[in-house]
PDB file of N, CA and C in Angstrom:
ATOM      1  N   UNK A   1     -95.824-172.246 131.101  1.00  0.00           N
ATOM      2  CA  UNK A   1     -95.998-170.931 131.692  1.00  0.00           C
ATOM      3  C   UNK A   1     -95.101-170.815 132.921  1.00  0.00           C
ATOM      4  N   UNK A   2     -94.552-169.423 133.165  1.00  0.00           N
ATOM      5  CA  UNK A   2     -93.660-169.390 133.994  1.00  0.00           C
ATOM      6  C   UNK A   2     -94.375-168.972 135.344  1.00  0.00           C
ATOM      7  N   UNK A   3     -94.166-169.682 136.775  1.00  0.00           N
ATOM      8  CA  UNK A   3     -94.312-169.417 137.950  1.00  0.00           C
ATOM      9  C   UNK A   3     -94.137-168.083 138.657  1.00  0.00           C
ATOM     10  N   UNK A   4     -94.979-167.346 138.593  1.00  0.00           N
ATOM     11  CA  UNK A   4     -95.133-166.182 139.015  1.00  0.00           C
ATOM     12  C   UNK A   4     -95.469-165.772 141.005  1.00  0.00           C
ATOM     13  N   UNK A   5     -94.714-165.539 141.669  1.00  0.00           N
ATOM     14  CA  UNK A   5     -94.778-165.132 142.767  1.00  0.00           C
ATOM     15  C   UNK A   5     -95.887-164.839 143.131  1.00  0.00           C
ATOM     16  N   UNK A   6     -96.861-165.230 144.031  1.00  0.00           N
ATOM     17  CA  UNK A   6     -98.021-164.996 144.554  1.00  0.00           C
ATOM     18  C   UNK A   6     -99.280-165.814 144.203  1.00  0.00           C
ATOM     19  N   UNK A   7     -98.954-166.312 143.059  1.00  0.00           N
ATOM     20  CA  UNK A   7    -100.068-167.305 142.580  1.00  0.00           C
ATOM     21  C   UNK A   7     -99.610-168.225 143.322  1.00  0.00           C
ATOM     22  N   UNK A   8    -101.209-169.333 143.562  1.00  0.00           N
ATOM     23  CA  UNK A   8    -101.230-170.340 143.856  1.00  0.00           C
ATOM     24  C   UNK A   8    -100.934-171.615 142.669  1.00  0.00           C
ATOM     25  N   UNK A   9    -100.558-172.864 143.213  1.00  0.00           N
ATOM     26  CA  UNK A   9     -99.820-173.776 142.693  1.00  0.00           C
ATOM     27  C   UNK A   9    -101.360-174.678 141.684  1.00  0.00           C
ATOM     28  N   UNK A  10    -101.325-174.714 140.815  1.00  0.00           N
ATOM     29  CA  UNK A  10    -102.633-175.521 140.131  1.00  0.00           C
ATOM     30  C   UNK A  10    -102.506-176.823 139.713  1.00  0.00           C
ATOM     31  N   UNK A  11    -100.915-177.209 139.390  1.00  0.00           N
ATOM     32  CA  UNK A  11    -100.863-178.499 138.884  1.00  0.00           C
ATOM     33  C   UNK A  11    -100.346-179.346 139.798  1.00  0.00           C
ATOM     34  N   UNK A  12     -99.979-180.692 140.071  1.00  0.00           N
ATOM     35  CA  UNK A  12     -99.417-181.706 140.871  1.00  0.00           C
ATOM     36  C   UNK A  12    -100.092-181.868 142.232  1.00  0.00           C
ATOM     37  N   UNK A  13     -99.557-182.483 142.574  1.00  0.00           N
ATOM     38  CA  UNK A  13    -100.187-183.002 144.251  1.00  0.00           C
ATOM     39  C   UNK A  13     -99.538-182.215 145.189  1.00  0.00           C
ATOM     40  N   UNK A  14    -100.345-182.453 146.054  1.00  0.00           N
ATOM     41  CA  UNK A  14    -100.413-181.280 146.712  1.00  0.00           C
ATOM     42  C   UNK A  14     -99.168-181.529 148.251  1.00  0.00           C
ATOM     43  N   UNK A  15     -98.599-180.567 148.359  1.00  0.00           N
ATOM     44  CA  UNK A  15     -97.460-180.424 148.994  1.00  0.00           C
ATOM     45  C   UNK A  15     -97.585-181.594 150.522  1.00  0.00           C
ATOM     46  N   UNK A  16     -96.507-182.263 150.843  1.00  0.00           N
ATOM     47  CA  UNK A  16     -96.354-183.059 151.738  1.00  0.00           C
ATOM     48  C   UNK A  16     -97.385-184.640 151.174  1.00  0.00           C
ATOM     49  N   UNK A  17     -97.903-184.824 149.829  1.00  0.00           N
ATOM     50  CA  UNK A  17     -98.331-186.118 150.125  1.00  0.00           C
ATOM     51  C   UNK A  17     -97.521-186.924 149.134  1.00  0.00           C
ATOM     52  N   UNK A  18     -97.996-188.155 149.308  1.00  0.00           N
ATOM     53  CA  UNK A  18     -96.832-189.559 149.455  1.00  0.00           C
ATOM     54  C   UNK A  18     -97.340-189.925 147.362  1.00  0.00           C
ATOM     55  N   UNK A  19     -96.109-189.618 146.757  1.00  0.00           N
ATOM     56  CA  UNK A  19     -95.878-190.457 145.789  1.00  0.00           C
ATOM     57  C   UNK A  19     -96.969-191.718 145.944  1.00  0.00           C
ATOM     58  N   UNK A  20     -97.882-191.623 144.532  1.00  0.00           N
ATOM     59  CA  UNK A  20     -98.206-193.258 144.329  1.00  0.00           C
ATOM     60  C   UNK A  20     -97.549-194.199 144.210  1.00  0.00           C
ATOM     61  N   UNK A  21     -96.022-193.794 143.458  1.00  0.00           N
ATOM     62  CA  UNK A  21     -95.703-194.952 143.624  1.00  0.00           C
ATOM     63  C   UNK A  21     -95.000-195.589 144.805  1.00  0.00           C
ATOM     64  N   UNK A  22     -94.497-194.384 145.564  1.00  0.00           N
ATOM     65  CA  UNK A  22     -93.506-194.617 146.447  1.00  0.00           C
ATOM     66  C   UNK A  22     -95.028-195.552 147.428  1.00  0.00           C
ATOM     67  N   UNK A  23     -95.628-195.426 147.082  1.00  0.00           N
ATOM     68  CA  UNK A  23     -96.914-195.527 148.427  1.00  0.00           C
ATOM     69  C   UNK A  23     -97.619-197.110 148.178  1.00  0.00           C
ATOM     70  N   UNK A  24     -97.882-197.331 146.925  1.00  0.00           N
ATOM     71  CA  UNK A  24     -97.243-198.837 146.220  1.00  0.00           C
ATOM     72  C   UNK A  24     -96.228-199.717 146.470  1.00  0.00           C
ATOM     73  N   UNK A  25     -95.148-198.897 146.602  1.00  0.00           N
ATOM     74  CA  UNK A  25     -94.045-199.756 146.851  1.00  0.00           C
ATOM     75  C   UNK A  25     -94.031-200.133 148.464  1.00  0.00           C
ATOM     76  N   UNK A  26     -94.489-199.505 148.757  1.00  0.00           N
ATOM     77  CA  UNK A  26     -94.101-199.476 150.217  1.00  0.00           C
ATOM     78  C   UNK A  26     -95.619-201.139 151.038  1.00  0.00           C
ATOM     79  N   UNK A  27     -96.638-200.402 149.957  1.00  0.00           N
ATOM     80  CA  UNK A  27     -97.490-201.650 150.532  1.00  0.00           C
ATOM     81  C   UNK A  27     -97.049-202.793 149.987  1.00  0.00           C
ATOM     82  N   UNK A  28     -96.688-203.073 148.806  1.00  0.00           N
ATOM     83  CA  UNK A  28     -96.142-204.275 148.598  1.00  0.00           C
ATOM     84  C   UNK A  28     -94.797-204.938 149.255  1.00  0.00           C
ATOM     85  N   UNK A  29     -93.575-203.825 149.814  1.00  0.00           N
ATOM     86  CA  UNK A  29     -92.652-204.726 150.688  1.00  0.00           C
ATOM     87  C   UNK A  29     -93.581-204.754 151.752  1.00  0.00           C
ATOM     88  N   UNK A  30     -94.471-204.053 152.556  1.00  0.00           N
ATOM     89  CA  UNK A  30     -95.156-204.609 153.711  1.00  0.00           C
ATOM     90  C   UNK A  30     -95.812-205.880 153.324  1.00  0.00           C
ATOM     91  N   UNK A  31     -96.486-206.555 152.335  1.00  0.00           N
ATOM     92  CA  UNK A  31     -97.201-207.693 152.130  1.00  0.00           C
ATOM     93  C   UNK A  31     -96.316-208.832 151.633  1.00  0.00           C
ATOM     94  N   UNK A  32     -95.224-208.109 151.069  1.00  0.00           N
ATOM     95  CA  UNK A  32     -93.922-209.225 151.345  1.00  0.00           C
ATOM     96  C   UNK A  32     -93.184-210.018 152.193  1.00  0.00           C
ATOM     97  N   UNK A  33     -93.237-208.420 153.032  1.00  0.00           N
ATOM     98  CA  UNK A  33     -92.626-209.098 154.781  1.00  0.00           C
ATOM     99  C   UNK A  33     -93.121-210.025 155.517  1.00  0.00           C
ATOM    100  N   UNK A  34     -94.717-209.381 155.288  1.00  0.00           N
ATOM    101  CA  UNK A  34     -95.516-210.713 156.254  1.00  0.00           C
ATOM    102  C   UNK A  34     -95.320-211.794 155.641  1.00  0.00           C
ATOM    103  N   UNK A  35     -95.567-212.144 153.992  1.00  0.00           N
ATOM    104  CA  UNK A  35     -95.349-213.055 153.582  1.00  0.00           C
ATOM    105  C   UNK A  35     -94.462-214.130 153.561  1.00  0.00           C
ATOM    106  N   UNK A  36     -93.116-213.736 154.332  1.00  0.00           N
ATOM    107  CA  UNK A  36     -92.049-214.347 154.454  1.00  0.00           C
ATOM    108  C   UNK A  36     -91.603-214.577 155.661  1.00  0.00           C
ATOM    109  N   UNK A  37     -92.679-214.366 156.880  1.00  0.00           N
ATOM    110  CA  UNK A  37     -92.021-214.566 158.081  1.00  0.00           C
ATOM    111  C   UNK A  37     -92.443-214.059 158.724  1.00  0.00           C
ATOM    112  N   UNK A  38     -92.212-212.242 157.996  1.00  0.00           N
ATOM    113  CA  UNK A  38     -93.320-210.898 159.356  1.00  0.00           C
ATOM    114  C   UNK A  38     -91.235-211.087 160.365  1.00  0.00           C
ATOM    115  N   UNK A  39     -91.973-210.637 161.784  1.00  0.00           N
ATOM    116  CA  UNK A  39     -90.677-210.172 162.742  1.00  0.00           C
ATOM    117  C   UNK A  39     -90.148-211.237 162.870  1.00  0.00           C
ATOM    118  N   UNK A  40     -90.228-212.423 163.078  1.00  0.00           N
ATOM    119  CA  UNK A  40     -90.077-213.980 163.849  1.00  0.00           C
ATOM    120  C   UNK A  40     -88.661-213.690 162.631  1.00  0.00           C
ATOM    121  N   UNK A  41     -89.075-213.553 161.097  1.00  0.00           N
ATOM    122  CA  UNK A  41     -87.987-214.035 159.962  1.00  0.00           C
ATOM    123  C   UNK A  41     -87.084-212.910 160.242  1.00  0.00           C
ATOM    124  N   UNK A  42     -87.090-211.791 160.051  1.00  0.00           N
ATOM    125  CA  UNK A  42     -86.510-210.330 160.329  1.00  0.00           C
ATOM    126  C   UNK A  42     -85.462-210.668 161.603  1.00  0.00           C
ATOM    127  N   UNK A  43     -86.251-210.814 162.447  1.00  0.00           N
ATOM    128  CA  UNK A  43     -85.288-211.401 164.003  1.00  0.00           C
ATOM    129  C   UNK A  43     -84.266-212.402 163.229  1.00  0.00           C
ATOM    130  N   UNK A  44     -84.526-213.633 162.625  1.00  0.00           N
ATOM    131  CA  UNK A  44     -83.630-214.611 162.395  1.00  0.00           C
ATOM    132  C   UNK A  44     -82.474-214.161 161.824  1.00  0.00           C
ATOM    133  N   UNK A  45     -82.977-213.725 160.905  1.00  0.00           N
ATOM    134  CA  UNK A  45     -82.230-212.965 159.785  1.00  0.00           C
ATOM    135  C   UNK A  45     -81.014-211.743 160.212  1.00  0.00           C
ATOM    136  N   UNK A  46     -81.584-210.986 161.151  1.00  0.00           N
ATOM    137  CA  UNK A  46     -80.891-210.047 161.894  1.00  0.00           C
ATOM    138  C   UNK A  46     -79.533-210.919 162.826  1.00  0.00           C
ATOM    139  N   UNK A  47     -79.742-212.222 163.399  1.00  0.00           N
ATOM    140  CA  UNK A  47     -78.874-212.586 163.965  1.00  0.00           C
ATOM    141  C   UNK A  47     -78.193-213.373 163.019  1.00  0.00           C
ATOM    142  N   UNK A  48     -78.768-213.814 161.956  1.00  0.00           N
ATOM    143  CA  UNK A  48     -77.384-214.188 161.147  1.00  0.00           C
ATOM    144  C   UNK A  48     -76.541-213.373 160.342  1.00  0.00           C
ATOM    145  N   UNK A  49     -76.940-212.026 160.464  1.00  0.00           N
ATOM    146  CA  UNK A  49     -76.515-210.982 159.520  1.00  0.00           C
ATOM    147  C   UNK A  49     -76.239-209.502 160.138  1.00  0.00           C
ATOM    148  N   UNK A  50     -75.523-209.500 161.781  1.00  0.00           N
ATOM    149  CA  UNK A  50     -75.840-208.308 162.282  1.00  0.00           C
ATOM    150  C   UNK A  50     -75.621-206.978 161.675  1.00  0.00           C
ATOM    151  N   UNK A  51     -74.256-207.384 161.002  1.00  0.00           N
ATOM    152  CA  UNK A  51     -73.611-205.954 160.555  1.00  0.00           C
ATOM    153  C   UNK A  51     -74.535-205.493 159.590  1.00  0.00           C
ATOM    154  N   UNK A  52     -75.164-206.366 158.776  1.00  0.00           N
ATOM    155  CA  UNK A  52     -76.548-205.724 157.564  1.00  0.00           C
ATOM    156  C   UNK A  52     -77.467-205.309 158.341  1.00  0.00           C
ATOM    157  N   UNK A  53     -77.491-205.748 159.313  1.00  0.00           N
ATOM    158  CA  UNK A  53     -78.930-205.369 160.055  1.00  0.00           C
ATOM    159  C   UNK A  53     -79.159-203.836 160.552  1.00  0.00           C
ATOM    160  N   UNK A  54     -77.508-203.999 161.507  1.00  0.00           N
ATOM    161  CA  UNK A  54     -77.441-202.371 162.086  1.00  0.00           C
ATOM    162  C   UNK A  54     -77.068-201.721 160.903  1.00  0.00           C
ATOM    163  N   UNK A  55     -76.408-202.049 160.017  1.00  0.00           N
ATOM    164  CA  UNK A  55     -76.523-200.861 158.817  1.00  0.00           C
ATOM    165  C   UNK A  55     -77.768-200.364 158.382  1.00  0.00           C
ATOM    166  N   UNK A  56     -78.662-201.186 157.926  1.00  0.00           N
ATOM    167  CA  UNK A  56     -80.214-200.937 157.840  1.00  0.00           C
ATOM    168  C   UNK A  56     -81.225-200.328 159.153  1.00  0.00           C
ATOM    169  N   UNK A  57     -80.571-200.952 160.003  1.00  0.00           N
ATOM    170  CA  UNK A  57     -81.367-199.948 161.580  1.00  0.00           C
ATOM    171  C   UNK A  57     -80.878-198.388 161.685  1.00  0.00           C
ATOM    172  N   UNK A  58     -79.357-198.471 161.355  1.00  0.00           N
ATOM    173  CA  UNK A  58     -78.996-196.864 161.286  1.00  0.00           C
ATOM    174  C   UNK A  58     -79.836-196.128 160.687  1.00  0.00           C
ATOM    175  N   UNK A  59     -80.212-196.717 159.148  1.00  0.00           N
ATOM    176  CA  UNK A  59     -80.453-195.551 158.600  1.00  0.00           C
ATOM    177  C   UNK A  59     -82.099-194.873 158.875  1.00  0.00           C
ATOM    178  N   UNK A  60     -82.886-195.695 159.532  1.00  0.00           N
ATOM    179  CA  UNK A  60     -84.080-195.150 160.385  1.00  0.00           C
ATOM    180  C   UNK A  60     -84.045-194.282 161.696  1.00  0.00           C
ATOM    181  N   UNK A  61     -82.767-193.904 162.027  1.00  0.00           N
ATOM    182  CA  UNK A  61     -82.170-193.232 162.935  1.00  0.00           C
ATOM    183  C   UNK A  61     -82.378-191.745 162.416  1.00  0.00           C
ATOM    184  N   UNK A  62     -82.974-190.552 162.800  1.00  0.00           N
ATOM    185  CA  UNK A  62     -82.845-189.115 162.793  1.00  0.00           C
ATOM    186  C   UNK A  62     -81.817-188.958 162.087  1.00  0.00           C
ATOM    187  N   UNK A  63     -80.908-188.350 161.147  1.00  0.00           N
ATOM    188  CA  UNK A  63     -79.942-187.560 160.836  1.00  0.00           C
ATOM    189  C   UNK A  63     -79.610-186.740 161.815  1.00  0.00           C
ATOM    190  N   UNK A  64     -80.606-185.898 161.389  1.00  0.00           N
ATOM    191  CA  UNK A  64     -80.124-184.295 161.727  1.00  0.00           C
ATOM    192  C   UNK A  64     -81.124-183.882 163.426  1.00  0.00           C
ATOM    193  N   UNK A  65     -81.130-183.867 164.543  1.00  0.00           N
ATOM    194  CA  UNK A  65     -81.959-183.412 165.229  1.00  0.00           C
ATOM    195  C   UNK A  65     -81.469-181.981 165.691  1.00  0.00           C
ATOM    196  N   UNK A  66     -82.873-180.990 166.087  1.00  0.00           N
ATOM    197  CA  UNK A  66     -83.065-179.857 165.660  1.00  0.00           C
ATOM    198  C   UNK A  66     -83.763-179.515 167.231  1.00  0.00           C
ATOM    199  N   UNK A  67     -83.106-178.710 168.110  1.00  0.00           N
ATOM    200  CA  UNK A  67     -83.717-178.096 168.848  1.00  0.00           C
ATOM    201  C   UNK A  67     -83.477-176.487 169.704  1.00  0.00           C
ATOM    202  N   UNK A  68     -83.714-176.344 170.718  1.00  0.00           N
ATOM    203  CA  UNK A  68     -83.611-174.824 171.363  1.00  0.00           C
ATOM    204  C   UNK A  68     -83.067-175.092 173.024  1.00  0.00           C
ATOM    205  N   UNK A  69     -81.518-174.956 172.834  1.00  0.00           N
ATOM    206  CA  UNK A  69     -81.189-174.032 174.291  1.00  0.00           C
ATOM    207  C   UNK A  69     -81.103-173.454 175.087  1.00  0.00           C
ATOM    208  N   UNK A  70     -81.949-173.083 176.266  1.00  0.00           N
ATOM    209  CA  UNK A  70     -82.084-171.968 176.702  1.00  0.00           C
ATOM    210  C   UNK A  70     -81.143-171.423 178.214  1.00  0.00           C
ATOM    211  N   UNK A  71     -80.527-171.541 178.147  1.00  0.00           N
ATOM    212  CA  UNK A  71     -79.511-170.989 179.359  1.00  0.00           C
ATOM    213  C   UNK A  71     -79.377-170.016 180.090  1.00  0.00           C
ATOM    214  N   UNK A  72     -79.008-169.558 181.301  1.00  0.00           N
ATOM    215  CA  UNK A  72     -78.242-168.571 181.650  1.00  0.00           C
ATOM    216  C   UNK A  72     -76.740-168.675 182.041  1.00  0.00           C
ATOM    217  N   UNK A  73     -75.828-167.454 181.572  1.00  0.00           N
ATOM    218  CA  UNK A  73     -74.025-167.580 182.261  1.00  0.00           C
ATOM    219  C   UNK A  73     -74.049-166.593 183.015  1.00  0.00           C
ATOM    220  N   UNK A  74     -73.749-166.717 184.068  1.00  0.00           N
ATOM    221  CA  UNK A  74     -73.369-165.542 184.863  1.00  0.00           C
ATOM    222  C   UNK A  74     -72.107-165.744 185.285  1.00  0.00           C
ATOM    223  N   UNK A  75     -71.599-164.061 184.774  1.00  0.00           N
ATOM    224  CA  UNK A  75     -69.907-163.798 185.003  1.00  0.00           C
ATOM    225  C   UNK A  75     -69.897-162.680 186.062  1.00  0.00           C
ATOM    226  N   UNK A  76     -68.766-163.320 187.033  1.00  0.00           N
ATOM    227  CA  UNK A  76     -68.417-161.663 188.142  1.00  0.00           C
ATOM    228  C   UNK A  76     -67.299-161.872 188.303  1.00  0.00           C
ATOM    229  N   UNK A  77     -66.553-160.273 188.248  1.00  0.00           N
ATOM    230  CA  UNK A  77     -64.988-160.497 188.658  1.00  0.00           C
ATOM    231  C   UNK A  77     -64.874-160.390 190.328  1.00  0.00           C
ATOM    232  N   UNK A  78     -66.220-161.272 190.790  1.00  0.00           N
ATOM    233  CA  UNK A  78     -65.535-161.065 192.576  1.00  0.00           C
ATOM    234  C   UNK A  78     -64.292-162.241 192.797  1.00  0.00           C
ATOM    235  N   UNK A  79     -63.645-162.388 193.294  1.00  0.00           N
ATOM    236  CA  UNK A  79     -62.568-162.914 194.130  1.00  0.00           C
ATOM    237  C   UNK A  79     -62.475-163.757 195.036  1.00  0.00           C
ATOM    238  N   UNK A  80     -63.140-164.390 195.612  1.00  0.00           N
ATOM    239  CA  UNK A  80     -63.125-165.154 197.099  1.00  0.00           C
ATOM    240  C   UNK A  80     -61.702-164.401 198.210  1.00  0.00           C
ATOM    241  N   UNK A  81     -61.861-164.376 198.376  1.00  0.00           N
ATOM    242  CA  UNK A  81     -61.030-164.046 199.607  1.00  0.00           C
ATOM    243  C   UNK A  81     -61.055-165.199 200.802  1.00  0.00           C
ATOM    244  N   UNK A  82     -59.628-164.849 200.970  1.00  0.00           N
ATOM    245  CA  UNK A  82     -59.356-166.838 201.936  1.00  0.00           C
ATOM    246  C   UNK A  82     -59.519-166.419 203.806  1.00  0.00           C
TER     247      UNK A  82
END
């Protein structure tokens, strides 16, 4: 059936929540990590491997940040006079 403007949504999960599986996956590399070290291994690992590391730290970095300017310019054609 085709999606008609104004109706509400009846099938799938519901907007903003987390994939099962993605939500699975995510607890199992957490029970991995600890399993292998936790930060102590991560730290080690990071100094034998910086350039992988900051490649992987970048990408937890914001992309895009999003905000509001609010200013005033004030223009006058006065002159100073010396």
């Amino acid at each position: 059936m085709k999606f008609e403007k104004g109706h509400k949504r009846s099938k799938g999960r519901p907007a903003g929540s987390v994939n099962k599986t993605t939500a699975s996956a995510k607890e199992a590399f957490a029970l991995a990590f600890e399993g292998i070290g936790g930060v102590a291994e991560l730290a080690e690992w990071a100094k034998a491997n910086k350039t992988d590391f900051f490649k992987l730290y970048a990408r937890l970095i914001p992309v895009e940040l999003s905000g509001q300017v609010q200013a005033r310019i004030t223009v006058s054609d006065d002159v100073p006079t010396k």
